[in-house]
Protein backbone atom coordinates (compact mmCIF):
# COMPACT_ATOMS: atom_id res chain seq x y z
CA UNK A 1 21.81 -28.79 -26.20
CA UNK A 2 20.23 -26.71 -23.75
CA UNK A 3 17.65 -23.69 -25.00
CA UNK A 4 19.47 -20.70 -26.58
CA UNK A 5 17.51 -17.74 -25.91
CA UNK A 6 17.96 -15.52 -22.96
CA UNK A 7 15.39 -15.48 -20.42
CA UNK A 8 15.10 -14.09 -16.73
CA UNK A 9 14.54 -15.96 -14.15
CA UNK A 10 14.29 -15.74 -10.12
CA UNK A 11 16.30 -18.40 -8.78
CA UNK A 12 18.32 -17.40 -5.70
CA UNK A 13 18.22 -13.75 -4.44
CA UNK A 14 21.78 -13.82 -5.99
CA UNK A 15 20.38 -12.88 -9.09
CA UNK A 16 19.19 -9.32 -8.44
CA UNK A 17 21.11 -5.98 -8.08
CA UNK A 18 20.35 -4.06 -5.75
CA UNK A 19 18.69 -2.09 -8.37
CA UNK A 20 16.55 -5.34 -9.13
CA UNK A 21 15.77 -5.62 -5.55
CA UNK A 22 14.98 -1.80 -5.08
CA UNK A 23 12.04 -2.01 -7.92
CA UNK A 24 10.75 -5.15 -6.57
CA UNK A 25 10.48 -4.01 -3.25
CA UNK A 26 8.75 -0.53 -4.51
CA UNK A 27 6.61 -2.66 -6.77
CA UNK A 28 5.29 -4.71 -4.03
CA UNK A 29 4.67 -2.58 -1.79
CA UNK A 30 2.54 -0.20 -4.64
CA UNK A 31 0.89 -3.24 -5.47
CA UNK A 32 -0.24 -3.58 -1.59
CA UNK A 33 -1.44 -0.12 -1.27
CA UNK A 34 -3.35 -0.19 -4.51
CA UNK A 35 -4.98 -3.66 -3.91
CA UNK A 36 -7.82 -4.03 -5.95
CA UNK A 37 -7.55 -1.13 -7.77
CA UNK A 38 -4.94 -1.54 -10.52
CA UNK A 39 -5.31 -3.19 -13.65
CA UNK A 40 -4.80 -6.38 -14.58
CA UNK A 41 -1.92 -6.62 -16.64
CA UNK A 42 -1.86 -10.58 -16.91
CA UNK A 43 -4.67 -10.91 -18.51
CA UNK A 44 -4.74 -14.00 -20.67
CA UNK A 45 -1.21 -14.93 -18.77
CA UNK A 46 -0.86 -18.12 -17.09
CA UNK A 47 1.58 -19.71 -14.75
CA UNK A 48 2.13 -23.46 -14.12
CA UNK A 49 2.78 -24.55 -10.46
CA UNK A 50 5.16 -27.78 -10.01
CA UNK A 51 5.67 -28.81 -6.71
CA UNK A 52 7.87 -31.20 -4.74
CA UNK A 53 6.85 -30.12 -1.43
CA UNK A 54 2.95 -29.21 0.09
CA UNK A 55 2.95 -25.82 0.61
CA UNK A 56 0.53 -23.03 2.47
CA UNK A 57 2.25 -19.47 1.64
CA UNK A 58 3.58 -20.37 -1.76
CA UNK A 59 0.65 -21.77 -3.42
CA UNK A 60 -1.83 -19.69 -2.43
CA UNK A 61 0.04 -16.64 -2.56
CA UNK A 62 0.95 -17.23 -6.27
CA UNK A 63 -2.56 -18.43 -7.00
CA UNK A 64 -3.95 -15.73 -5.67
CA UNK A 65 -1.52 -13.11 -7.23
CA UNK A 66 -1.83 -14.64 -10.45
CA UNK A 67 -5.68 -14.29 -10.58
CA UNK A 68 -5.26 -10.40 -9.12
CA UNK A 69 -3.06 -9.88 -11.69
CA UNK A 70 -5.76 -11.00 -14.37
CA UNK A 71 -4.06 -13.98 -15.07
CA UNK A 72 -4.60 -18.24 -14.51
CA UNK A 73 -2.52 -20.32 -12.26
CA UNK A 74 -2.57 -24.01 -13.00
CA UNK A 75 -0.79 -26.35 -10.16
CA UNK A 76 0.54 -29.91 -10.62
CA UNK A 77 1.44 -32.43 -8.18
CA UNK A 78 4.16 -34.52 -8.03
CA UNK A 79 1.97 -37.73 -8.84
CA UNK A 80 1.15 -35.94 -11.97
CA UNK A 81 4.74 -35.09 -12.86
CA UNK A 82 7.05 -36.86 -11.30
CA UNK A 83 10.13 -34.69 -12.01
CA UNK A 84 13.18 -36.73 -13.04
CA UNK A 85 11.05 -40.13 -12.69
CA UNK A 86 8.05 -39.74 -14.89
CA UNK A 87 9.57 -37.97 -16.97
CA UNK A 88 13.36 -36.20 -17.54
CA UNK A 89 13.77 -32.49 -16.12
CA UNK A 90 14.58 -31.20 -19.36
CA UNK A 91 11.99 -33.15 -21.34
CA UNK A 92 9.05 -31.08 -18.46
CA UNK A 93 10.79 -27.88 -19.11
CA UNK A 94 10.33 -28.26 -22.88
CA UNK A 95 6.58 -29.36 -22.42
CA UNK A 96 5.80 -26.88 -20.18
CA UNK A 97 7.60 -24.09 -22.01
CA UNK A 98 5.02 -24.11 -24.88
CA UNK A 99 1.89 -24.05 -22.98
CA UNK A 100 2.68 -21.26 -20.50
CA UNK A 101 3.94 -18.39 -19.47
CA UNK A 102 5.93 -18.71 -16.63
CA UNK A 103 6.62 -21.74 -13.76
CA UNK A 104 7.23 -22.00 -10.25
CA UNK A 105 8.90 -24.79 -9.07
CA UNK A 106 8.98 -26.28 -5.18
CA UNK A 107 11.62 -29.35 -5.12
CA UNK A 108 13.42 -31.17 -2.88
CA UNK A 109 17.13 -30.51 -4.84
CA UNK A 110 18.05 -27.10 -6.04
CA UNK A 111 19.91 -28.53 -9.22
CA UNK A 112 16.17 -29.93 -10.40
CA UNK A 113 15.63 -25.85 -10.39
CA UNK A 114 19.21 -25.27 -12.07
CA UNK A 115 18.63 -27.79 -14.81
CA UNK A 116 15.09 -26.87 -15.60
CA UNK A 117 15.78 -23.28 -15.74
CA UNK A 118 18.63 -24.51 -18.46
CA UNK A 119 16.14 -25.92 -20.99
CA UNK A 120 13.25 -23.73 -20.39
CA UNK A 121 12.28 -20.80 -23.08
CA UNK A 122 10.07 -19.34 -20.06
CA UNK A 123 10.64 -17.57 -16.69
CA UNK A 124 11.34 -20.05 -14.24
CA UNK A 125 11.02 -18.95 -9.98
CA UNK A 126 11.96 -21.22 -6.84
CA UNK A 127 9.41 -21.50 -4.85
CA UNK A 128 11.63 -23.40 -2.84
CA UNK A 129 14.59 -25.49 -2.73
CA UNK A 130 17.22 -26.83 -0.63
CA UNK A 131 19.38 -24.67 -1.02
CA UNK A 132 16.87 -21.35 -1.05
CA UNK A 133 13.56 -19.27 -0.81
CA UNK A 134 14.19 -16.39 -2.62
CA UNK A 135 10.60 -15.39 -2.67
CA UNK A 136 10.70 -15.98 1.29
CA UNK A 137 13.24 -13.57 1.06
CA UNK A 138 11.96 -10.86 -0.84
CA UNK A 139 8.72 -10.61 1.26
CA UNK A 140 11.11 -11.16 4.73
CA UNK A 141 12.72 -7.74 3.43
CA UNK A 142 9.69 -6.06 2.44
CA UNK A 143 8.38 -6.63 5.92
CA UNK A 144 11.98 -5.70 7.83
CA UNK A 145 11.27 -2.28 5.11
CA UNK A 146 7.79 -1.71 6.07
CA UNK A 147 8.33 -1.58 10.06
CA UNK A 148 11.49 0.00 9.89
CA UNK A 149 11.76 2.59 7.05
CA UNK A 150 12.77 2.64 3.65
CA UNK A 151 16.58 2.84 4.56
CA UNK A 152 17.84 0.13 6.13
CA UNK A 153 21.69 0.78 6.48
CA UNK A 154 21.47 1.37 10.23
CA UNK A 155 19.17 -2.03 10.77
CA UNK A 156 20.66 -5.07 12.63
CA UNK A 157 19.25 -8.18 11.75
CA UNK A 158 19.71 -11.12 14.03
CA UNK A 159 18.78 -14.86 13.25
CA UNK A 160 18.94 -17.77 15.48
CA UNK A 161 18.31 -21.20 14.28
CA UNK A 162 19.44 -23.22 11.42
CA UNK A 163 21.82 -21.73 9.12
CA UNK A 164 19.20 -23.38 5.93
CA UNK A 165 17.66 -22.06 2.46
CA UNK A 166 15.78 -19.28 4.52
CA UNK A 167 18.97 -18.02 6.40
CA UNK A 168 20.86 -18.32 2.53
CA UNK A 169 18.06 -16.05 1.19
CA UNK A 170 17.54 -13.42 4.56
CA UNK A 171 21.48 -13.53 4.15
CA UNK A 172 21.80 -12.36 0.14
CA UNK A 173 18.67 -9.72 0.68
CA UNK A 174 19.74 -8.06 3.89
CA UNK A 175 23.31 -7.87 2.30
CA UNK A 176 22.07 -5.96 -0.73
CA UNK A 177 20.20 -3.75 1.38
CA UNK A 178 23.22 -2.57 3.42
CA UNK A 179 21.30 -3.84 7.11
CA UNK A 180 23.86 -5.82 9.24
CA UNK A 181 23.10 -9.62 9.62
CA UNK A 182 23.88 -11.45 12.82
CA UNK A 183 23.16 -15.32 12.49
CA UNK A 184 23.49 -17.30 15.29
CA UNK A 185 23.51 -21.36 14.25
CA UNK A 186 25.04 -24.21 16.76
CA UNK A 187 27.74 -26.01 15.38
CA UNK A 188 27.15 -28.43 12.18
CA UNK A 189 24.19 -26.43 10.91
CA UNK A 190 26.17 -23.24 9.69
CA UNK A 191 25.08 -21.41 6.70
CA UNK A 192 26.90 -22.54 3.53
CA UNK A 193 29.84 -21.38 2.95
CA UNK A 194 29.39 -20.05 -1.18
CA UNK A 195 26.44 -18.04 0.07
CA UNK A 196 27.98 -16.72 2.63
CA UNK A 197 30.67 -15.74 0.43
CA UNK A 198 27.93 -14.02 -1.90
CA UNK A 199 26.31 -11.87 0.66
CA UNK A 200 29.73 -10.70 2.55
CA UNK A 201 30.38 -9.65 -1.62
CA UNK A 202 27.16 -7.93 -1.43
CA UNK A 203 27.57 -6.26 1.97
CA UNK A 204 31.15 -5.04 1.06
CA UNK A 205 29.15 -2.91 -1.97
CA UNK A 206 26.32 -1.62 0.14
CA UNK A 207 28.06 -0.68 3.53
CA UNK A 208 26.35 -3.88 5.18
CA UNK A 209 27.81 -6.44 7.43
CA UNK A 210 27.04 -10.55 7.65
CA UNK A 211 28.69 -11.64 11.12
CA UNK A 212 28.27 -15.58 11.96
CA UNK A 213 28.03 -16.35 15.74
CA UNK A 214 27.12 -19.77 18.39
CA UNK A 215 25.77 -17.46 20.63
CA UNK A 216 22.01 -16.60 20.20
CA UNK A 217 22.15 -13.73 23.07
CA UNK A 218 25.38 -11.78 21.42
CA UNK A 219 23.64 -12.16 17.93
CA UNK A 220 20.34 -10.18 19.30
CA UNK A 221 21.93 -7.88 21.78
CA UNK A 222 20.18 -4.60 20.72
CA UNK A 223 18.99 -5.86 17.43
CA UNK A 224 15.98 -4.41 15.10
CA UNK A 225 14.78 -8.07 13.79
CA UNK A 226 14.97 -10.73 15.49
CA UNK A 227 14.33 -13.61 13.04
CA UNK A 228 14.07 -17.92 13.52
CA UNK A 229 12.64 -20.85 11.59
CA UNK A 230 11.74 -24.47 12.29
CA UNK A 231 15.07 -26.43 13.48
CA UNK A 232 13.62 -29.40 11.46
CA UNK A 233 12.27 -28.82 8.32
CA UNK A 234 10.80 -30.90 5.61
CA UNK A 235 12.54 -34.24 4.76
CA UNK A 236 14.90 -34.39 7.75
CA UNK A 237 12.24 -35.61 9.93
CA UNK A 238 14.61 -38.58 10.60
CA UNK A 239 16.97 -35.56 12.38
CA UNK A 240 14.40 -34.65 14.80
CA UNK A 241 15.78 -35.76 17.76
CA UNK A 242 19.43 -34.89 17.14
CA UNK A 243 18.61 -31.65 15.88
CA UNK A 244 16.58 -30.79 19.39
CA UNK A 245 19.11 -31.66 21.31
CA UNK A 246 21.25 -29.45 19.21
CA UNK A 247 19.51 -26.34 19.18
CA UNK A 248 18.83 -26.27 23.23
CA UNK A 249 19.38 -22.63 23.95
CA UNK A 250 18.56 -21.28 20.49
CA UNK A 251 14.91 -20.76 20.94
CA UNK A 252 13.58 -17.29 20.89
CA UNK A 253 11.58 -16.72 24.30
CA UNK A 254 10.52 -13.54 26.29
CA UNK A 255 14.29 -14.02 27.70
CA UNK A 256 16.30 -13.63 24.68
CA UNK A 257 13.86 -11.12 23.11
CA UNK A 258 14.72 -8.80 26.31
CA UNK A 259 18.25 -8.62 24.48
CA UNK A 260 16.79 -6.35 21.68
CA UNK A 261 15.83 -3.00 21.22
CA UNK A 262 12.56 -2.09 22.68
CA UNK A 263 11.06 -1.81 19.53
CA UNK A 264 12.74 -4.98 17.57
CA UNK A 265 10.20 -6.87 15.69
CA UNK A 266 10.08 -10.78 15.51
CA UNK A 267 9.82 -12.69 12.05
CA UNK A 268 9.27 -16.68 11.17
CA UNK A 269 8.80 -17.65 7.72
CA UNK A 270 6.22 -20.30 9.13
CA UNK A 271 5.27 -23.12 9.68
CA UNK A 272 6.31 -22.84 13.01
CA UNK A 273 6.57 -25.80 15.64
CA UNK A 274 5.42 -23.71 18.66
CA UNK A 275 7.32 -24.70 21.80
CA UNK A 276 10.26 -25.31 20.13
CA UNK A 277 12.10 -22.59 18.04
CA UNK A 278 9.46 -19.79 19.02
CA UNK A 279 7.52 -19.59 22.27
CA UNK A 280 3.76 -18.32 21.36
CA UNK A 281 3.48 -15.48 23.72
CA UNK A 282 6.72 -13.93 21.15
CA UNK A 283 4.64 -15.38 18.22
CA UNK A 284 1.48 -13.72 19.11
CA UNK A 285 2.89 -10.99 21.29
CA UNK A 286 2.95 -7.35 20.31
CA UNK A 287 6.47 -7.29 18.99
CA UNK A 288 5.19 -9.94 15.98
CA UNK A 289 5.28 -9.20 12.31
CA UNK A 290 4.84 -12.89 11.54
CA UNK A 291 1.49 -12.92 9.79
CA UNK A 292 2.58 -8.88 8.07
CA UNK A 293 5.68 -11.51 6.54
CA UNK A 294 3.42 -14.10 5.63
CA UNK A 295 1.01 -11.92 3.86
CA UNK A 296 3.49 -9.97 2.33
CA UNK A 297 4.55 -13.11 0.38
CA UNK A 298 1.31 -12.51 -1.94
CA UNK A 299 2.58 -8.73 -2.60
CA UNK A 300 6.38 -9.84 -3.11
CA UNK A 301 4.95 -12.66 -5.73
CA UNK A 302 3.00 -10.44 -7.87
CA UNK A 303 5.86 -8.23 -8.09
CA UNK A 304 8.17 -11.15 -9.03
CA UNK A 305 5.37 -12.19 -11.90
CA UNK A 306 5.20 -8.73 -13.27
CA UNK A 307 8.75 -8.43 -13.36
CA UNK A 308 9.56 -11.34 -15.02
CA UNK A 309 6.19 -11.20 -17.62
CA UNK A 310 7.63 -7.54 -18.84
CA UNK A 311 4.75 -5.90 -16.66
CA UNK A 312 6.55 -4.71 -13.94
């Protein structure tokens, strides 16, 4: 039997409202403003980190948050835990339920996440899957908010790259947000199909739009964002040189950013492989919110945590 109570947790970006999104977004960005000077309603709070995958953005930015937040982050590697190996998913969940507060999890398979979520009696939050990066996505719209205004109904969004767990999660937030998504992916690496389903749901509610196109130049012709990730990411290393030859054409250059407006902004969810899906005078050119998005990932977090802990 799995646990019986109720309890909230931050899966996919499918699980918010866009109610749920609308007070996360104001929370984070009230929680940037005021950095440093609010209180620290964690206190005596702490979060378990269990991880799959290394990660820069996600473990420091919930570390960090955490400790902001007056609370204690404690992170485990896979050696220690071996999810599913070690020890069963639902036999960690239980353990780990009674000795925190909340977990994050990072894993290779987005059912790990699913099941663990099913036998834990705490809030549980992908910090990454397969399948999505919902906390990738919350600070990718905080940023798209910040640069372009607090309405974003008349915002085109264009992504070119791999239709993956980034494009699933842009896809769901922009969707609930009423912008107008235009994802450009070569053929075999569309996004899937369900969460494409879920966002065109969402769009049809807010006034947005989620458009899937081959060609990267029509999906950023006079777009506000234009957005890309790494072609290969971890674990299909063994892809690499298939998926180069695929994506020829699909990089985002001084070329295809002349396709924009003048005043379109350029996001990566990093790590980037330079050269390849992003040329660096677009990474570190003017027109660059990359390191606003990856910083915004801390903000985003701590609204997540204070959400889910009753604080927010």
């Amino acid at each position: 039997m799995t646990v019986a109570s109720r309890v909230r947790h931050f899966v996919s970006v499918a699980d918010l409202g866009p109610s749920d999104l609308a007070r996360l977004l104001d929370e984070a960005s009230s929680l940037k403003a005021g950095r440093g000077r609010h209180a620290r309603p964690l206190a005596g709070r702490t979060l378990a980190q269990i991880f799959e995958k290394p990660s820069l953005r996600t473990r420091l930015s919930f570390e960090v948050g955490m400790v902001e937040l007056g609370g204690h982050c404690v992170y485990l590697s896979p050696q220690e835990v071996g999810l599913g190996r070690r020890e069963s998913v639902a036999d960690v969940a239980r353990v780990v339920s009674r000795m925190v507060d909340a977990v994050v999890l990072r894993t290779n398979a987005h059912e790990t996440i699913e099941e663990f979520a099913r036998w834990s009696s705490i809030p549980v939050i992908n910090g990454l899957s397969d399948l999505t990066h919902p906390c990738q996505g919350l600070a990718d719209i905080l940023t798209i908010r910040e640069r372009k205004g607090p309405d974003l109904r008349r915002v085109t969004v264009a992504y070119v790259g791999d239709g993956n767990n980034v494009l699933h999660s842009l896809m769901l937030g922009t969707a609930l947000v009423g912008a107008h998504l235009r994802a450009a992916t070569p053929e075999g690496y569309e996004p899937q199909e369900r969460y494409v389903e879920l966002a065109r749901r969402a769009a049809s509610a807010s006034g947005g739009t989620v458009t899937l196109l081959r060609d990267p130049v029509a999906a950023v012709k006079d777009a506000d964002v234009v957005y890309t990730d790494v072609w290969t990411s971890m674990g299909q290393e063994q892809e690499y040189e298939r998926r180069r030859r695929a994506f020829h054409g699909y990089q985002v250059n001084a070329d295809l950013l002349r396709g924009a407006k003048p005043d379109a902004i350029v996001m990566h969810d990093l790590p980037a492989h330079r050269g390849e899906e992003i040329t660096d005078d677009v990474m570190d050119g003017p027109q660059s919110a990359v390191f606003d998005q990856a910083e915004n990932r801390l903000h985003a977090q701590k609204a997540v945590l204070r959400w889910l802990l009753g604080e927010g």
